[in-house]
Every structure is written in structure tokens, then in C-alpha cells.
Protein backbone atom coordinates (compact mmCIF):
# COMPACT_ATOMS: atom_id res chain seq x y z
CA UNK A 1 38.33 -66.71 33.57
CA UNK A 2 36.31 -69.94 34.47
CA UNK A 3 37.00 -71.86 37.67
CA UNK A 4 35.34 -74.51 39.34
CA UNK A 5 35.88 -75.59 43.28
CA UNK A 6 35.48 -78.73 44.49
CA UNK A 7 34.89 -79.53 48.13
CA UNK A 8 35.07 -82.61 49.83
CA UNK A 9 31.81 -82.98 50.97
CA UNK A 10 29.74 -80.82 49.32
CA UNK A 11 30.29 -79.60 45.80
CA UNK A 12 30.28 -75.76 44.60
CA UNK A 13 30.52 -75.04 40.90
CA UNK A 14 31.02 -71.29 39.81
CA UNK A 15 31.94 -70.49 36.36
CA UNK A 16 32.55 -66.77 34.80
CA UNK A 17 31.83 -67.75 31.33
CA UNK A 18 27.90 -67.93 30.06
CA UNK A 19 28.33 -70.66 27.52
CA UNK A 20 29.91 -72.36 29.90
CA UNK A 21 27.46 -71.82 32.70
CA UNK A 22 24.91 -72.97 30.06
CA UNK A 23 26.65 -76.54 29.31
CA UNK A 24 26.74 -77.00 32.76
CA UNK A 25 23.10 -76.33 33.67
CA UNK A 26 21.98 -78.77 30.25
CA UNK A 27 24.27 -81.51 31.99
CA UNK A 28 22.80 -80.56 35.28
CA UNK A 29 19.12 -80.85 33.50
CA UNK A 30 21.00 -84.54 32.16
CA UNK A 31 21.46 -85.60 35.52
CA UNK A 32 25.45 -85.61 34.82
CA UNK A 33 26.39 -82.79 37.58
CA UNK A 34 24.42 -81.97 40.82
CA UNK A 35 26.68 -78.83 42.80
CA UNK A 36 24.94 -78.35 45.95
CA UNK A 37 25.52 -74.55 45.11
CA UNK A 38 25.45 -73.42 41.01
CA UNK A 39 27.12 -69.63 40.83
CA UNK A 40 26.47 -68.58 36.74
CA UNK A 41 27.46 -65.19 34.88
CA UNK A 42 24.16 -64.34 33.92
CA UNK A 43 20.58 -65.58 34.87
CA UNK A 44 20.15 -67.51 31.81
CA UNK A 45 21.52 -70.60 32.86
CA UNK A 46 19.66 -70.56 36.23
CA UNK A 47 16.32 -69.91 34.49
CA UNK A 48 16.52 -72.94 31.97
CA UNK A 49 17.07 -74.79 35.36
CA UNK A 50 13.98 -73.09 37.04
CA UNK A 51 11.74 -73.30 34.32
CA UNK A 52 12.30 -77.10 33.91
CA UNK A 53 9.14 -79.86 34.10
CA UNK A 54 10.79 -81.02 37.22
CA UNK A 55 12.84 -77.92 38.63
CA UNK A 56 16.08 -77.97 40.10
CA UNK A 57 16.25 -74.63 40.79
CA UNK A 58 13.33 -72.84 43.51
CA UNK A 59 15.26 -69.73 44.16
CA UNK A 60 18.21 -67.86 43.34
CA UNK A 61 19.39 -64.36 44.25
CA UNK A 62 21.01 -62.26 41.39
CA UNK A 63 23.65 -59.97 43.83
CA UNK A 64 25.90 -58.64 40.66
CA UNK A 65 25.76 -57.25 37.25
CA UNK A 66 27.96 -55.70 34.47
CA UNK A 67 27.81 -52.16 32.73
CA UNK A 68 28.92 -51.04 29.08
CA UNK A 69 30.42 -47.45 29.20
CA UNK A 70 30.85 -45.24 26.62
CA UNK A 71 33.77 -42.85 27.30
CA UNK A 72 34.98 -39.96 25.05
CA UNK A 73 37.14 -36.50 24.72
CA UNK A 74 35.83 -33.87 24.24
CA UNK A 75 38.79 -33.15 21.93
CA UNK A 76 38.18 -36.32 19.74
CA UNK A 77 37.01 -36.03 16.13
CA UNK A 78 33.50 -37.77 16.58
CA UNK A 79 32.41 -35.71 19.98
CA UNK A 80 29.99 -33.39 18.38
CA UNK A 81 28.30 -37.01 17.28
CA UNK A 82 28.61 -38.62 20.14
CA UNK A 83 26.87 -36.29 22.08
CA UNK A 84 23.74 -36.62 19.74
CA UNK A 85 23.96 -40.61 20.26
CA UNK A 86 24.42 -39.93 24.13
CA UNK A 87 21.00 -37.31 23.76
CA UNK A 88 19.00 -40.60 22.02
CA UNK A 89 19.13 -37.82 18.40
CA UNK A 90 20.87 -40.48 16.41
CA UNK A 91 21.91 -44.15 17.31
CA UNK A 92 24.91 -44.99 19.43
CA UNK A 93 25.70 -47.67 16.25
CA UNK A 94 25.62 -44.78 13.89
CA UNK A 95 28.56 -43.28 15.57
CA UNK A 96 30.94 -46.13 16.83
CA UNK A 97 30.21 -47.98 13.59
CA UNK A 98 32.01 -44.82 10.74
CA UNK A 99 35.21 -46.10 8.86
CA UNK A 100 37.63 -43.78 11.19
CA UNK A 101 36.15 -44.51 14.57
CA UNK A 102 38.70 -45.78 16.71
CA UNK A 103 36.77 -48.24 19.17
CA UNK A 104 38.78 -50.09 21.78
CA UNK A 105 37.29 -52.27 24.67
CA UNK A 106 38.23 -53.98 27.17
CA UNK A 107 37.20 -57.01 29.36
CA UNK A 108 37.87 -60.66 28.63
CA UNK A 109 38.04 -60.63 24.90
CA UNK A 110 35.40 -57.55 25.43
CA UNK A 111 32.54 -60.02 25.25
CA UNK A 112 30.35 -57.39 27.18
CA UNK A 113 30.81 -55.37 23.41
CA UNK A 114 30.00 -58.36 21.90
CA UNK A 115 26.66 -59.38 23.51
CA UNK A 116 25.84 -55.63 23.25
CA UNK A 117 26.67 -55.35 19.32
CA UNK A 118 24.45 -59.27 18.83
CA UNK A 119 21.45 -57.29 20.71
CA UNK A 120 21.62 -53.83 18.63
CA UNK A 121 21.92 -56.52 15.60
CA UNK A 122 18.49 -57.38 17.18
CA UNK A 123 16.91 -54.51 18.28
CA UNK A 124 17.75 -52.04 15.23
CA UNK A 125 16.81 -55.07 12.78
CA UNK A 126 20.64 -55.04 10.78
CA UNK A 127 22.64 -57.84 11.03
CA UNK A 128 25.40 -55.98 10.08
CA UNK A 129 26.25 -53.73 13.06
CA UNK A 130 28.37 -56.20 14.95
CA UNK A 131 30.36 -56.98 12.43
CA UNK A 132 30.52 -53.16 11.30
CA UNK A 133 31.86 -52.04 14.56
CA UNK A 134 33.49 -54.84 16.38
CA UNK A 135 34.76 -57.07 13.23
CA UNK A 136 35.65 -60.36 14.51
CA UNK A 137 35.21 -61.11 17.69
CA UNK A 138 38.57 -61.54 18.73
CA UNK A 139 39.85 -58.07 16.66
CA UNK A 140 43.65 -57.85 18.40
CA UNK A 141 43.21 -54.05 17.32
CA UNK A 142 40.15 -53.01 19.60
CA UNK A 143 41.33 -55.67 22.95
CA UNK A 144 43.11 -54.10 25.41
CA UNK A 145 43.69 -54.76 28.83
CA UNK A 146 42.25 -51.54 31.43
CA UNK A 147 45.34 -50.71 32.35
CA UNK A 148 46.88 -50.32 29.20
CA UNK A 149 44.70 -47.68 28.04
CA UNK A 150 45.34 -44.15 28.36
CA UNK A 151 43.26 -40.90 28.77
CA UNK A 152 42.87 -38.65 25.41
């Protein structure tokens, strides 16, 4: 969801999306957009605007943030695996990333799985283990709304 509100007198631009909150802050940095108040997803945005020659940004307060959680059943094939991943014995990727794992997420579009799969890309040094778990981004077979999913 990305919305912008604009008030008569003073302008207030909040956006949900980070690329989005991004484009805004490089037009800000352009001189094309000055909100009196900038809300982004993220911290990214608001640090390019900080860390500027000139900034336009001398303090911020981060008040949310997001979490990635694993859930499971006990009575699922991969448990006995999952619980080494969850005791740091083998890799979380390892797991979620075998030919019969069934991996659905939720989320717009689950972009939180997305970020987190680019990272582990990243951080385990394989390029493959987005694309090994998750597919395409947009994979209609692992998007599903919250509500929509039930318990094992």
C-alpha cells in the first residue's frame, strides 16, 4: 500500500513502499519535493537524506519495525530439520530451500521474504538461495493473504 496526504498548508508525505520512499528522498535531495514531515518504510531513505553535503534531515525517530517468523508443525515432514535450523546446527536456507518444502508467506507480495532471501544471498555468499526458495518474486503459489492460511 503507498499513500501520500496532502494538506493545505503544510505538506506530509508517507509512503509504505521502500523503493518508493527512496525516489522520493533522491527528488527531495533534487530539490523537486520538500514535505514538511517525510514518514519512510525503512531508515534507508532518511539516511541518504541525513548523510547529504547539505542535510535535509537533523533528526528522525524510528518508532516501528517488521519481523520474519518462521512457523511449523510439529507433525510436518521437515520438523526434525527445522529444529536444527531453529538451534543455529544447520542453516535456516538449508531447510526452506529442499525440492518438497512447502513455503508460503504472506505480506504485500511477501517482500519481507524477499529482502530476507537478497540478504542470506549476501551473507551465506550464494546467489542462488532466493531464487531456490522463493522463485520469482511474485510466485502466486507461496502469496497468501493471513487470513487465508490455516493451522497444520
Amino acid at each position: 500500500m503507498r499513500w501520500a496526504l496532502h494538506f493545505k498548508i503544510k505538506q506530509v508525505l508517507l509512503f509504505k513502499a521502500k523503493v518508493k520512499a527512496l525516489q522520493i528522498a533522491n527528488m527531495m535531495l533534487d530539490g523537486f519535493r520538500m514535505p514538511d514531515i517525510f514518514v519512510s518504510e525503512g531508515t534507508i531513505p532518511i539516511l541518504k537524506l541525513a548523510n547529504n553535503n547539505q542535510p535535509l534531515v537533523h533528526w528522525w525517530s524510528k518508532f516501528a519495525s517488521a519481523e520474519l517468523v518462521i512457523t511449523y508443525s510439529l507433525n510436518g515432514r521437515f520438523h526434525t530439520e527445522i529444529d536444527l535450523a531453529k538451534g543455529g546446527k544447520i542453516p535456516r536456507y538449508k531447510v526452506l530451500s529442499k525440492k518438497d518444502f512447502k513455503l508460503r508467506r504472506t505480506n504485500p507480495k511477501g517482500y519481507n521474504a524477499i529482502i530476507s532471501a537478497k540478504l542470506s544471498n549476501i551473507y551465506y555468499n550464494d546467489s542462488t538461495i532466493k531464487q531456490r526458495i522463493l522463485g520469482d518474486d511474485r510466485n502466486l503459489k507461496q502469496i497468501f493473504p493471513e487470513e487465508t492460511l490455516i493451522p497444520f
